[in-house]
C-alpha atoms as a PDB file:
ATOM      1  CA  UNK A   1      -8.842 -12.603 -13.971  1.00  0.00           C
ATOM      2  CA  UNK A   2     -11.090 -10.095 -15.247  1.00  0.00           C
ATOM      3  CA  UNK A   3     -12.758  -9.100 -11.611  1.00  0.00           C
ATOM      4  CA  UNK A   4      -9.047  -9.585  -9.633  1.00  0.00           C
ATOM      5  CA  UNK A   5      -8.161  -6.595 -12.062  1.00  0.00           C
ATOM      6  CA  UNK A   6     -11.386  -4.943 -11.112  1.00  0.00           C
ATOM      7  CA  UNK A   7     -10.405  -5.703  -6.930  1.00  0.00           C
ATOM      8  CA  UNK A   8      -6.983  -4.306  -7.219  1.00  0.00           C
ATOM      9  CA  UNK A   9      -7.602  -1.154  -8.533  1.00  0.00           C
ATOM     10  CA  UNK A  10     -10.925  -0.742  -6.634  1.00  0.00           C
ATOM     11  CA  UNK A  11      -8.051  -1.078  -3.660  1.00  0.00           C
ATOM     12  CA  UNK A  12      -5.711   1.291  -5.073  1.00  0.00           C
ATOM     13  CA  UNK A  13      -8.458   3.910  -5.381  1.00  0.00           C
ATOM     14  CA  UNK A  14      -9.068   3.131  -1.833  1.00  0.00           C
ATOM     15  CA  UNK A  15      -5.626   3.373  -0.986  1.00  0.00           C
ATOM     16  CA  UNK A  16      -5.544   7.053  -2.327  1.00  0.00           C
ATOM     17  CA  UNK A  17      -7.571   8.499  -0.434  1.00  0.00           C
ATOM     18  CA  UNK A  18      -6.380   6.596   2.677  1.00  0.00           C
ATOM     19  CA  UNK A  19      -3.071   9.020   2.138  1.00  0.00           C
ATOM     20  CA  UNK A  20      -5.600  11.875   2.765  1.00  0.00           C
ATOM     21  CA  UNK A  21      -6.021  10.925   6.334  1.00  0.00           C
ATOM     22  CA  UNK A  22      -2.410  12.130   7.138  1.00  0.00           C
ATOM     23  CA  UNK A  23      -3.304  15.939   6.507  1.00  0.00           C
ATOM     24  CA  UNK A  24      -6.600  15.075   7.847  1.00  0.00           C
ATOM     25  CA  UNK A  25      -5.995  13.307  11.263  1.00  0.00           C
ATOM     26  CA  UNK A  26      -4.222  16.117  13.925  1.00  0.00           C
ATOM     27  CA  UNK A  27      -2.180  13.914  15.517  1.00  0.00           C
ATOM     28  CA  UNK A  28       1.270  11.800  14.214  1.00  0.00           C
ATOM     29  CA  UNK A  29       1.792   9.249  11.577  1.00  0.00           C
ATOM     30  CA  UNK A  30       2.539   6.914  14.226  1.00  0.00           C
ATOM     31  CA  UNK A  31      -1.044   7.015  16.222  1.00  0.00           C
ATOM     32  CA  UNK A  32      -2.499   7.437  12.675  1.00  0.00           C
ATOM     33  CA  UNK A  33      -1.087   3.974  11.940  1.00  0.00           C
ATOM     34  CA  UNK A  34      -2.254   2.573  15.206  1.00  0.00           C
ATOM     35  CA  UNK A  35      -6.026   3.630  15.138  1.00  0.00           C
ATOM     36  CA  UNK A  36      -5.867   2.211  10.856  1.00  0.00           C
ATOM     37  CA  UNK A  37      -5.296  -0.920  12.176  1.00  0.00           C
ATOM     38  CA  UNK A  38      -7.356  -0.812  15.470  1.00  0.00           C
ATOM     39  CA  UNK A  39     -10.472  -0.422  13.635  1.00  0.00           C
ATOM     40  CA  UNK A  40      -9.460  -2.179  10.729  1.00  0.00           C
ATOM     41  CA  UNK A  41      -8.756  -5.333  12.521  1.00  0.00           C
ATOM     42  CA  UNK A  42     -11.796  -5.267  14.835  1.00  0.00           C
ATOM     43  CA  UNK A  43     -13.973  -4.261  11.475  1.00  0.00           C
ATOM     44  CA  UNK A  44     -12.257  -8.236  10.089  1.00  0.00           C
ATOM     45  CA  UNK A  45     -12.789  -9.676  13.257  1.00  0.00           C
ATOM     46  CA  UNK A  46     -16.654  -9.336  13.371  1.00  0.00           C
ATOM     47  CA  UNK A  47     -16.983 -10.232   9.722  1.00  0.00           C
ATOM     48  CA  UNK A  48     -14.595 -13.319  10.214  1.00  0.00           C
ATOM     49  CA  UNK A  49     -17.110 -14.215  12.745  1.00  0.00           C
ATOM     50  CA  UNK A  50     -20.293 -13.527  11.303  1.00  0.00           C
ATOM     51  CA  UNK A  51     -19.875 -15.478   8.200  1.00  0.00           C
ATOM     52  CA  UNK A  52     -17.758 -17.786  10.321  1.00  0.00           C
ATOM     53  CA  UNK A  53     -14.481 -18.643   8.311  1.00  0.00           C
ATOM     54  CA  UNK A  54     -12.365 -20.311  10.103  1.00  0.00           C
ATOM     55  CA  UNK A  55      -9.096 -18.498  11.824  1.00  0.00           C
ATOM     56  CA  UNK A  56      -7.085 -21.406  12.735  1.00  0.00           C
ATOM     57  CA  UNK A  57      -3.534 -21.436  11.355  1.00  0.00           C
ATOM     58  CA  UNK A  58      -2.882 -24.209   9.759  1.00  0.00           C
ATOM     59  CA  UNK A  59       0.958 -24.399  10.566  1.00  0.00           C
ATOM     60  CA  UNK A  60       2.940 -23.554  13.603  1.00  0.00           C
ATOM     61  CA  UNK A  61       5.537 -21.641  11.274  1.00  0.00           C
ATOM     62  CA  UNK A  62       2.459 -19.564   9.687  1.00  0.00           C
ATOM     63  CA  UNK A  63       2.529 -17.943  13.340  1.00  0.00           C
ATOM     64  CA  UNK A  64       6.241 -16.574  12.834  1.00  0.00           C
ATOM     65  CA  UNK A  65       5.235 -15.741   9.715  1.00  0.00           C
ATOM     66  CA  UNK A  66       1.895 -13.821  10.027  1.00  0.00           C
ATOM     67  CA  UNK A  67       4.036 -11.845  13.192  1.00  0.00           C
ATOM     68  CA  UNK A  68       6.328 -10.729  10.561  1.00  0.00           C
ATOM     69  CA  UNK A  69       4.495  -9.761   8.114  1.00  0.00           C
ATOM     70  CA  UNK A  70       2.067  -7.997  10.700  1.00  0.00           C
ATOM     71  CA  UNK A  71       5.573  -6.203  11.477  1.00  0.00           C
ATOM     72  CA  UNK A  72       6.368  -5.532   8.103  1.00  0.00           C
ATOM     73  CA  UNK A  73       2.542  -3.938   7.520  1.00  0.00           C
ATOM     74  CA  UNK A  74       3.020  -1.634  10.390  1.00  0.00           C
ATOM     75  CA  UNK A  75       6.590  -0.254   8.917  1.00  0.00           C
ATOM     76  CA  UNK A  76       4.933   0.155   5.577  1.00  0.00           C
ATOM     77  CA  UNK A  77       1.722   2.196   6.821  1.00  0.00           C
ATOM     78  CA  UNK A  78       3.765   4.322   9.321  1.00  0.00           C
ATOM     79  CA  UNK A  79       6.710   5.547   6.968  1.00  0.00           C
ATOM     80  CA  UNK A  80       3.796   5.997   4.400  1.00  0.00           C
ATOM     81  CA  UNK A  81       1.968   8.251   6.281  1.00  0.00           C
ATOM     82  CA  UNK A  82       5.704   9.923   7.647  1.00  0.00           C
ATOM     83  CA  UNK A  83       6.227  10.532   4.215  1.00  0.00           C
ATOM     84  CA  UNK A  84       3.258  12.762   3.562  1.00  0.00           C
ATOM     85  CA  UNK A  85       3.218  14.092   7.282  1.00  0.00           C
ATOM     86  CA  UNK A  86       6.725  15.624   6.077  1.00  0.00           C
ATOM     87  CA  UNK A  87       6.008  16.596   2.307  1.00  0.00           C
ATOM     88  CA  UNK A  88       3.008  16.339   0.795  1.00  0.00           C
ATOM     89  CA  UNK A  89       0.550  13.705  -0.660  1.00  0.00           C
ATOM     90  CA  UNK A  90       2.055  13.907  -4.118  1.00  0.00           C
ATOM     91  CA  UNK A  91       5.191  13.348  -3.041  1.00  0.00           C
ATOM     92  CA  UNK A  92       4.492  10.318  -0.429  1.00  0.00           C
ATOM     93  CA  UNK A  93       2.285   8.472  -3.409  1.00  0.00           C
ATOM     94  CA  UNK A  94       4.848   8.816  -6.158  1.00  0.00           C
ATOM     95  CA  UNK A  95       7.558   7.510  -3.444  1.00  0.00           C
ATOM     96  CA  UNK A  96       5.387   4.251  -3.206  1.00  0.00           C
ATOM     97  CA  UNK A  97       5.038   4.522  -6.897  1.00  0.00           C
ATOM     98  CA  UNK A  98       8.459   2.768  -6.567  1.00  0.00           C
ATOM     99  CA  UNK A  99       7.178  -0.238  -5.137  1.00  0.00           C
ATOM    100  CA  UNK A 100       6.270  -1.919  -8.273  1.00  0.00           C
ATOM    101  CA  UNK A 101      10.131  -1.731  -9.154  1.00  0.00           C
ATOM    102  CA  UNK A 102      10.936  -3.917  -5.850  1.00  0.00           C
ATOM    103  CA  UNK A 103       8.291  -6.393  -6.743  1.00  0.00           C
ATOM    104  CA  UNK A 104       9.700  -6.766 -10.245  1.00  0.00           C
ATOM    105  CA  UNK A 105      13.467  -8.253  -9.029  1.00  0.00           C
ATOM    106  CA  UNK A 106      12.161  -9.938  -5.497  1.00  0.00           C
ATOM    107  CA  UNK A 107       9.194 -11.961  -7.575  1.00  0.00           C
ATOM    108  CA  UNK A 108      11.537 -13.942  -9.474  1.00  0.00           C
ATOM    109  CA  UNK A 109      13.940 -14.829  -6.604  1.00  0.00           C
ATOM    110  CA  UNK A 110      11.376 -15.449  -4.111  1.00  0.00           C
ATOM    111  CA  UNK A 111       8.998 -17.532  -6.363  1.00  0.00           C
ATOM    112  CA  UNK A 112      11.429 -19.008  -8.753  1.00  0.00           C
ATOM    113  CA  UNK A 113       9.810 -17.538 -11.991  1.00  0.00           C
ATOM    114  CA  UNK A 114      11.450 -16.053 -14.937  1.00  0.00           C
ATOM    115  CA  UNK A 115      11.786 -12.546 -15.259  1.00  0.00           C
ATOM    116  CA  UNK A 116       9.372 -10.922 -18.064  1.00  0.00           C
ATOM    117  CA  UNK A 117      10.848  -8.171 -19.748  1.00  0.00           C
ATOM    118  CA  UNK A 118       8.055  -6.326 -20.166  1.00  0.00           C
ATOM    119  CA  UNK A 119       7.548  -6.285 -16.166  1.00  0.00           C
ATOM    120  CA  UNK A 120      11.451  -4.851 -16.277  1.00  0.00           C
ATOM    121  CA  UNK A 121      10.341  -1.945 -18.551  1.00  0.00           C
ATOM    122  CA  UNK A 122       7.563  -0.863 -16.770  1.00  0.00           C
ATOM    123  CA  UNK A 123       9.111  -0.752 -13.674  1.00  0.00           C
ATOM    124  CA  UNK A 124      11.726   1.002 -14.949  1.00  0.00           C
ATOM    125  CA  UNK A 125       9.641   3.772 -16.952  1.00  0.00           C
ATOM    126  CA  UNK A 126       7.872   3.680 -13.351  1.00  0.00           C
ATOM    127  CA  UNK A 127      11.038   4.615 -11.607  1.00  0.00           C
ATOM    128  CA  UNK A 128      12.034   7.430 -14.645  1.00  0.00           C
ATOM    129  CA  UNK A 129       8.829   8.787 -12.944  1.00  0.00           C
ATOM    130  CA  UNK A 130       9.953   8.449  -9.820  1.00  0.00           C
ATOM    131  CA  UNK A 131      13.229  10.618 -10.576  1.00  0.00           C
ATOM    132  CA  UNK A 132      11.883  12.954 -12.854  1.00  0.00           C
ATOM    133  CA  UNK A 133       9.456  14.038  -9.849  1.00  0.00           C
ATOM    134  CA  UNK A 134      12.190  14.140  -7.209  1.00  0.00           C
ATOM    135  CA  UNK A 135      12.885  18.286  -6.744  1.00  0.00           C
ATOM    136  CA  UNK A 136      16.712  17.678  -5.523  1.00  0.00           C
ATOM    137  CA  UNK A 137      19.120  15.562  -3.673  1.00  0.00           C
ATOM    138  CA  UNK A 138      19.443  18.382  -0.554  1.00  0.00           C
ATOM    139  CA  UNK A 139      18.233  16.546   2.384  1.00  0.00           C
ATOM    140  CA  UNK A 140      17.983  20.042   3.644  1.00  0.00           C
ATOM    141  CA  UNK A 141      14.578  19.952   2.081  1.00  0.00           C
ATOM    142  CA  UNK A 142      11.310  18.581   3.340  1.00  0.00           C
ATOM    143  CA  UNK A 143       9.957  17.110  -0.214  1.00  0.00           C
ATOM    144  CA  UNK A 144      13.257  15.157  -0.384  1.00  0.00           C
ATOM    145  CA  UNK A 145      13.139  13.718   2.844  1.00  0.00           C
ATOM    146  CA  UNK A 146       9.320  12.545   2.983  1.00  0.00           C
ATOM    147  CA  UNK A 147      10.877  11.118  -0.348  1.00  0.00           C
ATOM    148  CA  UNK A 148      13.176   8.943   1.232  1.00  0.00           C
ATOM    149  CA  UNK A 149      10.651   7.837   4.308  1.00  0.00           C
ATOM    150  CA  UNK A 150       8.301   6.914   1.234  1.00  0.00           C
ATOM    151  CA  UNK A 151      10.828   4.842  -0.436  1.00  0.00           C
ATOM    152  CA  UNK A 152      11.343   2.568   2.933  1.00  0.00           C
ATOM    153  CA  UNK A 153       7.087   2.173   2.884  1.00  0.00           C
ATOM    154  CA  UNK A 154       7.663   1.064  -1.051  1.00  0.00           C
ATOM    155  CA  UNK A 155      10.338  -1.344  -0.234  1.00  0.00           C
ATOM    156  CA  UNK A 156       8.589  -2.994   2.859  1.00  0.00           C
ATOM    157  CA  UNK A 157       5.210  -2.892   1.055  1.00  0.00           C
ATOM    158  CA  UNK A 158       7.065  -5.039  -2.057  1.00  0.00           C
ATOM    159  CA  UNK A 159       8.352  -7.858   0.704  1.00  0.00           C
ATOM    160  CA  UNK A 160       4.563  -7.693   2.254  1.00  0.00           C
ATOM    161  CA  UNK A 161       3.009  -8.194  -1.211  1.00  0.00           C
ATOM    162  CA  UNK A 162       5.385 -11.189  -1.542  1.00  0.00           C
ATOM    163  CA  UNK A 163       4.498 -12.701   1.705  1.00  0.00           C
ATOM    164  CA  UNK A 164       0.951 -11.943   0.815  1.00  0.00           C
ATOM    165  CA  UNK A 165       0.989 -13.969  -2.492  1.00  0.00           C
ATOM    166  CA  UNK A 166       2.739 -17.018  -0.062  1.00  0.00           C
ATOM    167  CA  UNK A 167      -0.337 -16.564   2.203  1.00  0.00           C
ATOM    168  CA  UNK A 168      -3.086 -16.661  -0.551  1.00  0.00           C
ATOM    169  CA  UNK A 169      -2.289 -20.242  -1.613  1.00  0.00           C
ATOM    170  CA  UNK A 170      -3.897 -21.592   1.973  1.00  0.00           C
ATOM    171  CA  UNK A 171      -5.668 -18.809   3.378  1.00  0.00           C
ATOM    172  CA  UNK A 172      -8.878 -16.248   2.946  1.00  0.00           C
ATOM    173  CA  UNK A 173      -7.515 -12.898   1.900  1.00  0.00           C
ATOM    174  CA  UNK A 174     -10.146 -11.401   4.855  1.00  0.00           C
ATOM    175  CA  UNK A 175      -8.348 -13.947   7.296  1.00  0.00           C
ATOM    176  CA  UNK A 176      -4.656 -12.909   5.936  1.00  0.00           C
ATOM    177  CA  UNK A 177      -5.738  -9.003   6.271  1.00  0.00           C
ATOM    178  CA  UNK A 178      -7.080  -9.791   9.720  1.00  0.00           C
ATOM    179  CA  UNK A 179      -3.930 -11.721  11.640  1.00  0.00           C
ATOM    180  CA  UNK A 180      -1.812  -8.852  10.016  1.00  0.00           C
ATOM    181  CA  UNK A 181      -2.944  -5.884  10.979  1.00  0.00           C
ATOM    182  CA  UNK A 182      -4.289  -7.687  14.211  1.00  0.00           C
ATOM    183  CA  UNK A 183      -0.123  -8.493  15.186  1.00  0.00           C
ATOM    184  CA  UNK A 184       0.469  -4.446  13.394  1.00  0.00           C
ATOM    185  CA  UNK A 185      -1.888  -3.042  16.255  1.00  0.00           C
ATOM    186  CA  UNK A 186      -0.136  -4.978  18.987  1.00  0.00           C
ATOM    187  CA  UNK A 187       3.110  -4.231  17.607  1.00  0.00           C
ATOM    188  CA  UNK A 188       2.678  -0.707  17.970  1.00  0.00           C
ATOM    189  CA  UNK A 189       0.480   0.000  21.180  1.00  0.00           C
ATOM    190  CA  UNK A 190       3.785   0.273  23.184  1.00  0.00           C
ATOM    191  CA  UNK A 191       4.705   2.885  21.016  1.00  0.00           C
ATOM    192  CA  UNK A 192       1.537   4.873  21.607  1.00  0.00           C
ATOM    193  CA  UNK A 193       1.145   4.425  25.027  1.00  0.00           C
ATOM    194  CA  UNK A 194       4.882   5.711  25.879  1.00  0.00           C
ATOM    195  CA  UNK A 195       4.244   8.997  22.644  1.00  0.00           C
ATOM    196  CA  UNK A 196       1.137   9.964  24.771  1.00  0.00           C
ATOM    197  CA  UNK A 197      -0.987  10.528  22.023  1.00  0.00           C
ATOM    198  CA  UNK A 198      -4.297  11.918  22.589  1.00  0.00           C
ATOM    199  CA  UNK A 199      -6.514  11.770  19.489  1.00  0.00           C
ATOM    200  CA  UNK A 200      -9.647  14.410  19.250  1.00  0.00           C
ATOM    201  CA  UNK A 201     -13.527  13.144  18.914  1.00  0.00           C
ATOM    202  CA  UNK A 202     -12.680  14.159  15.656  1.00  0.00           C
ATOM    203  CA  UNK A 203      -9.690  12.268  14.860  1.00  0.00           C
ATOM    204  CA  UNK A 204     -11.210   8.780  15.875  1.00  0.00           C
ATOM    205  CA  UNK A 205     -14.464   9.488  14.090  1.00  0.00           C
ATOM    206  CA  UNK A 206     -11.317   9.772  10.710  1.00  0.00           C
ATOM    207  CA  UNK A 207      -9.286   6.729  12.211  1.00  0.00           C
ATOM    208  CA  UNK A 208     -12.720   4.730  11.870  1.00  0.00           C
ATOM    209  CA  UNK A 209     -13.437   5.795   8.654  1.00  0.00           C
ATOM    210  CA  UNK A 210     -10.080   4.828   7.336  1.00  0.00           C
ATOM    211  CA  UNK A 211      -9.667   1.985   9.470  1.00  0.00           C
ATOM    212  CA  UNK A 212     -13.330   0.423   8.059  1.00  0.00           C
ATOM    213  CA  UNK A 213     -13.288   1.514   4.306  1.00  0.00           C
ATOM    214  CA  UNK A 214      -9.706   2.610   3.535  1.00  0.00           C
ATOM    215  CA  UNK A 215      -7.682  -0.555   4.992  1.00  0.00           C
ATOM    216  CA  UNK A 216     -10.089  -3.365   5.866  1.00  0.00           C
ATOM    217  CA  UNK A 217     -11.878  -3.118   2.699  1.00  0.00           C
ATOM    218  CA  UNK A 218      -9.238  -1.877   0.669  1.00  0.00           C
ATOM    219  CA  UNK A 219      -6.393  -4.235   2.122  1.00  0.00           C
ATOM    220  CA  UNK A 220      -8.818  -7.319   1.881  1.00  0.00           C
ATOM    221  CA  UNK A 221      -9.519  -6.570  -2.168  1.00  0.00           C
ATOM    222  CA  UNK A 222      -6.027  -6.364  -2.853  1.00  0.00           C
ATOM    223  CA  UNK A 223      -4.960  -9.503  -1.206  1.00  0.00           C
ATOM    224  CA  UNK A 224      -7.573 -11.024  -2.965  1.00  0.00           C
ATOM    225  CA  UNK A 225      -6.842  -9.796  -6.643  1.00  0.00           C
ATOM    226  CA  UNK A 226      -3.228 -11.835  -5.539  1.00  0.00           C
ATOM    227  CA  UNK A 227      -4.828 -15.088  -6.450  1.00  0.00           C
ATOM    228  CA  UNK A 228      -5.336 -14.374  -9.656  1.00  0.00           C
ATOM    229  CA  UNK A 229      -2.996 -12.402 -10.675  1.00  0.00           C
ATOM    230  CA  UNK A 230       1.017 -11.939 -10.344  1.00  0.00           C
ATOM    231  CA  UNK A 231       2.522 -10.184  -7.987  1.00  0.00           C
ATOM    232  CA  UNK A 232       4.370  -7.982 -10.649  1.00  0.00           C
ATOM    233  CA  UNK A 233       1.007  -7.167 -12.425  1.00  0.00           C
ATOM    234  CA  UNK A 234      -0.710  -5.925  -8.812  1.00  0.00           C
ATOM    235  CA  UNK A 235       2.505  -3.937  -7.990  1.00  0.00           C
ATOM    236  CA  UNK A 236       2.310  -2.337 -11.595  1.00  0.00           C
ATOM    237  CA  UNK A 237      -1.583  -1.711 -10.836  1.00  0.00           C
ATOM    238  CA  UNK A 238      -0.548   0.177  -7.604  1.00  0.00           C
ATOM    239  CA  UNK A 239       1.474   2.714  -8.967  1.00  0.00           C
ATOM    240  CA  UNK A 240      -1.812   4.114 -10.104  1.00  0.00           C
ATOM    241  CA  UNK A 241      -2.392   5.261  -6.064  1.00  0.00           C
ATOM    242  CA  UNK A 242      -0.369   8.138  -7.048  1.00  0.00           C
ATOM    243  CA  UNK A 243      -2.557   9.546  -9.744  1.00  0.00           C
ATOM    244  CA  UNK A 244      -5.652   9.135  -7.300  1.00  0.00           C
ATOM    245  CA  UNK A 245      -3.691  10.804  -4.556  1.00  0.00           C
ATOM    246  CA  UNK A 246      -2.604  13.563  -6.219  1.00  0.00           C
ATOM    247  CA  UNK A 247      -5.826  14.293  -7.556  1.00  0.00           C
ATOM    248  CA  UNK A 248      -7.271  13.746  -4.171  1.00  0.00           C
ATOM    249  CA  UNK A 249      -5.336  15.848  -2.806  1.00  0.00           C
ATOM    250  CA  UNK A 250      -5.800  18.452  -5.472  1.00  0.00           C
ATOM    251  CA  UNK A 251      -9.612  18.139  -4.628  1.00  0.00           C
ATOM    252  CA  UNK A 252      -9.563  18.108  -0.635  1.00  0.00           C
ATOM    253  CA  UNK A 253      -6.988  19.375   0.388  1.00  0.00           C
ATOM    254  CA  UNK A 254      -6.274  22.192  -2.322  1.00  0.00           C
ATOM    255  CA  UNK A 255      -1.963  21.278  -2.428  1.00  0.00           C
ATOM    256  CA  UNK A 256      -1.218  21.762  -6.453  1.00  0.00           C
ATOM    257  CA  UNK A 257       1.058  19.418  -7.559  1.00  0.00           C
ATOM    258  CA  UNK A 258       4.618  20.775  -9.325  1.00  0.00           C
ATOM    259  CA  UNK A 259       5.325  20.266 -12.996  1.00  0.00           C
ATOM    260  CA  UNK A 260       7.499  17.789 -12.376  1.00  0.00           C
ATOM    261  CA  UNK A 261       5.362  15.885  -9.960  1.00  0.00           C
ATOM    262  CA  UNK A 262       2.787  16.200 -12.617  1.00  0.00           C
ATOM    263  CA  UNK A 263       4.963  14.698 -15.717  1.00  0.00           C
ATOM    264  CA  UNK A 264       6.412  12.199 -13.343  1.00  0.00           C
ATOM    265  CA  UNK A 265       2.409  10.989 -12.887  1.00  0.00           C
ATOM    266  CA  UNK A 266       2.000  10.861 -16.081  1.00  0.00           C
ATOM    267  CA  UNK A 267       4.689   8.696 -17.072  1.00  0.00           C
ATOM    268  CA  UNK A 268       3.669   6.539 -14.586  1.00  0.00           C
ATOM    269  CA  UNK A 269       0.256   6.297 -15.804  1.00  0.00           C
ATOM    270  CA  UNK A 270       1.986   5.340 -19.436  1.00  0.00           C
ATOM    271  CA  UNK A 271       4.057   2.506 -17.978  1.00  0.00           C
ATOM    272  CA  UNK A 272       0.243   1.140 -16.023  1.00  0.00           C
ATOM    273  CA  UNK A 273      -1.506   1.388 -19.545  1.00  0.00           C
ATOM    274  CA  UNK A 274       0.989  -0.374 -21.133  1.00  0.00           C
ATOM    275  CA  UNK A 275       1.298  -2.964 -18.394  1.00  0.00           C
ATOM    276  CA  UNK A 276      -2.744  -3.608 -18.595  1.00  0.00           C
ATOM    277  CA  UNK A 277      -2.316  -3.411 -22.502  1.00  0.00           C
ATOM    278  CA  UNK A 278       0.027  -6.088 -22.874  1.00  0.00           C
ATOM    279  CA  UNK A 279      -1.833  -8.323 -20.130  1.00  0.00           C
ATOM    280  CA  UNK A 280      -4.906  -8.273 -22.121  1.00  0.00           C
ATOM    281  CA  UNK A 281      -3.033  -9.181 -25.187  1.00  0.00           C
ATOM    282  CA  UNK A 282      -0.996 -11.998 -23.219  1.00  0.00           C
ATOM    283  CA  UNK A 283      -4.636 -13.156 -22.413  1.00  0.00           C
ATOM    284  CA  UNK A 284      -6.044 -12.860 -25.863  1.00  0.00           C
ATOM    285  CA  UNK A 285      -3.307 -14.806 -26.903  1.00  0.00           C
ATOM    286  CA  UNK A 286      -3.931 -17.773 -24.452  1.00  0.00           C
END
């Protein structure tokens, strides 16, 4: 349990940064997405093969299944990215922030578990975070749009985390990570090849970067970290990309956060504190 905890937020720190790359990269969040999960699923590839795991499904439905959720991945990462693209980092983290909230009602129904009321609570003190950093409901502005784009990444990124936990049960979290963003890049090379995007030496020499480190690694931890722990505990955990985003972003890219972006944050790092507190207890307990 112990070293799942340690994977997920090893991804989630990962995952901060990756929301870097948006500023970074000068071309849309659409190629951006593309060239993530190029390199990403070439980078699984040759380490699937190296240490030779096996990549046979082991179902004909898992092939449906993997396409969807490959589907599903792409959605997440582009509106993600969309979502800074159009606002800012702070604002496209703490509209993922949400995601934990989905995670918290889907779990139960998907997985036929009861629903903890501490996992309720923190997802709600999660979303008071969410609100309190919103800066109006005028779609007329830029912040509240990439707002809105960010909540459709939280939302697909809660059904992919389910899927994910359905996966772990009979496959390697590398081999998951790989057949998903392997369908993701095929999904969206028509897309590309009709935009006519035309990335700089530069801008691959990012893509790899965040394709290797930033989703291959990062992807493969947190799908990993699903085996041992719930679903609504990982979600909880990922609410803490905002934090690392905004400080990130603080750091490298020089965009200060708001005061409400910044109390929003904070309650969000309350509700993950209290989440991690009462796991250990639960544990302690056991």
């Amino acid at each position: 349990m112990r070293r799942s905890v340690l994977y997920v937020n090893l991804a989630v720190l990962l995952f901060g940064l990756a929301g870097l790359f948006a500023k970074w990269v000068r071309i849309p969040a659409l190629g951006i997405t593309f060239g993530r999960v190029f390199f990403s699923s070439i980078t699984l590839l040759i380490y699937l093969l190296a240490r030779r795991r096996p990549l046979r499904l082991q179902a004909r439905r898992d092939l449906g299944l993997f396409i969807l959720a490959g589907a599903v991945l792409a959605l997440h990462w582009w509106t993600f990215l969309e979502s800074i693209q159009l606002s800012s980092v702070a604002v496209g983290t703490i509209a993922y922030a949400s995601f934990p909230l989905f995670v918290t009602f889907l779990e139960p129904l998907v997985f036929r578990r009861r629903l903890r009321a501490e996992h309720v609570l923190t997802a709600l003190a999660i979303l008071a975070g969410l609100i309190v950093a919103t800066p109006g409901l005028s779609l007329a502005n830029r912040q509240v749009r990439g707002l809105l784009v960010g909540l459709v990444s939280a939302l697909s990124y809660a059904v992919l985390t389910l899927m994910n936990k359905g996966f772990s049960r009979d496959y390697e979290s590398v081999c998951i990570s790989f057949y998903e963003q392997s369908v993701a890049a095929l999904a969206l090379t028509p897309a590309v090849l009709v935009s006519g995007i035309r990335p700089s030496a530069a801008d691959i020499g990012l893509l790899l970067l965040l394709g290797v480190f930033m989703t291959a690694l990062a992807h493969t931890l947190f799908i990993s970290s699903l085996k041992k722990i719930p679903a609504q505990l990982a979600g909880i955990c990922s609410s803490m990309e905002t934090v690392y985003g905004i400080l990130f972003a603080f750091l490298f890219l020089h965009e200060l956060p708001t005061v409400r972006q910044c109390l929003g944050a904070a309650i969000i790092v309350g509700a993950v504190a209290f989440s991690q507190v009462r796991q250990k207890d639960g544990e302690a307990a056991s």
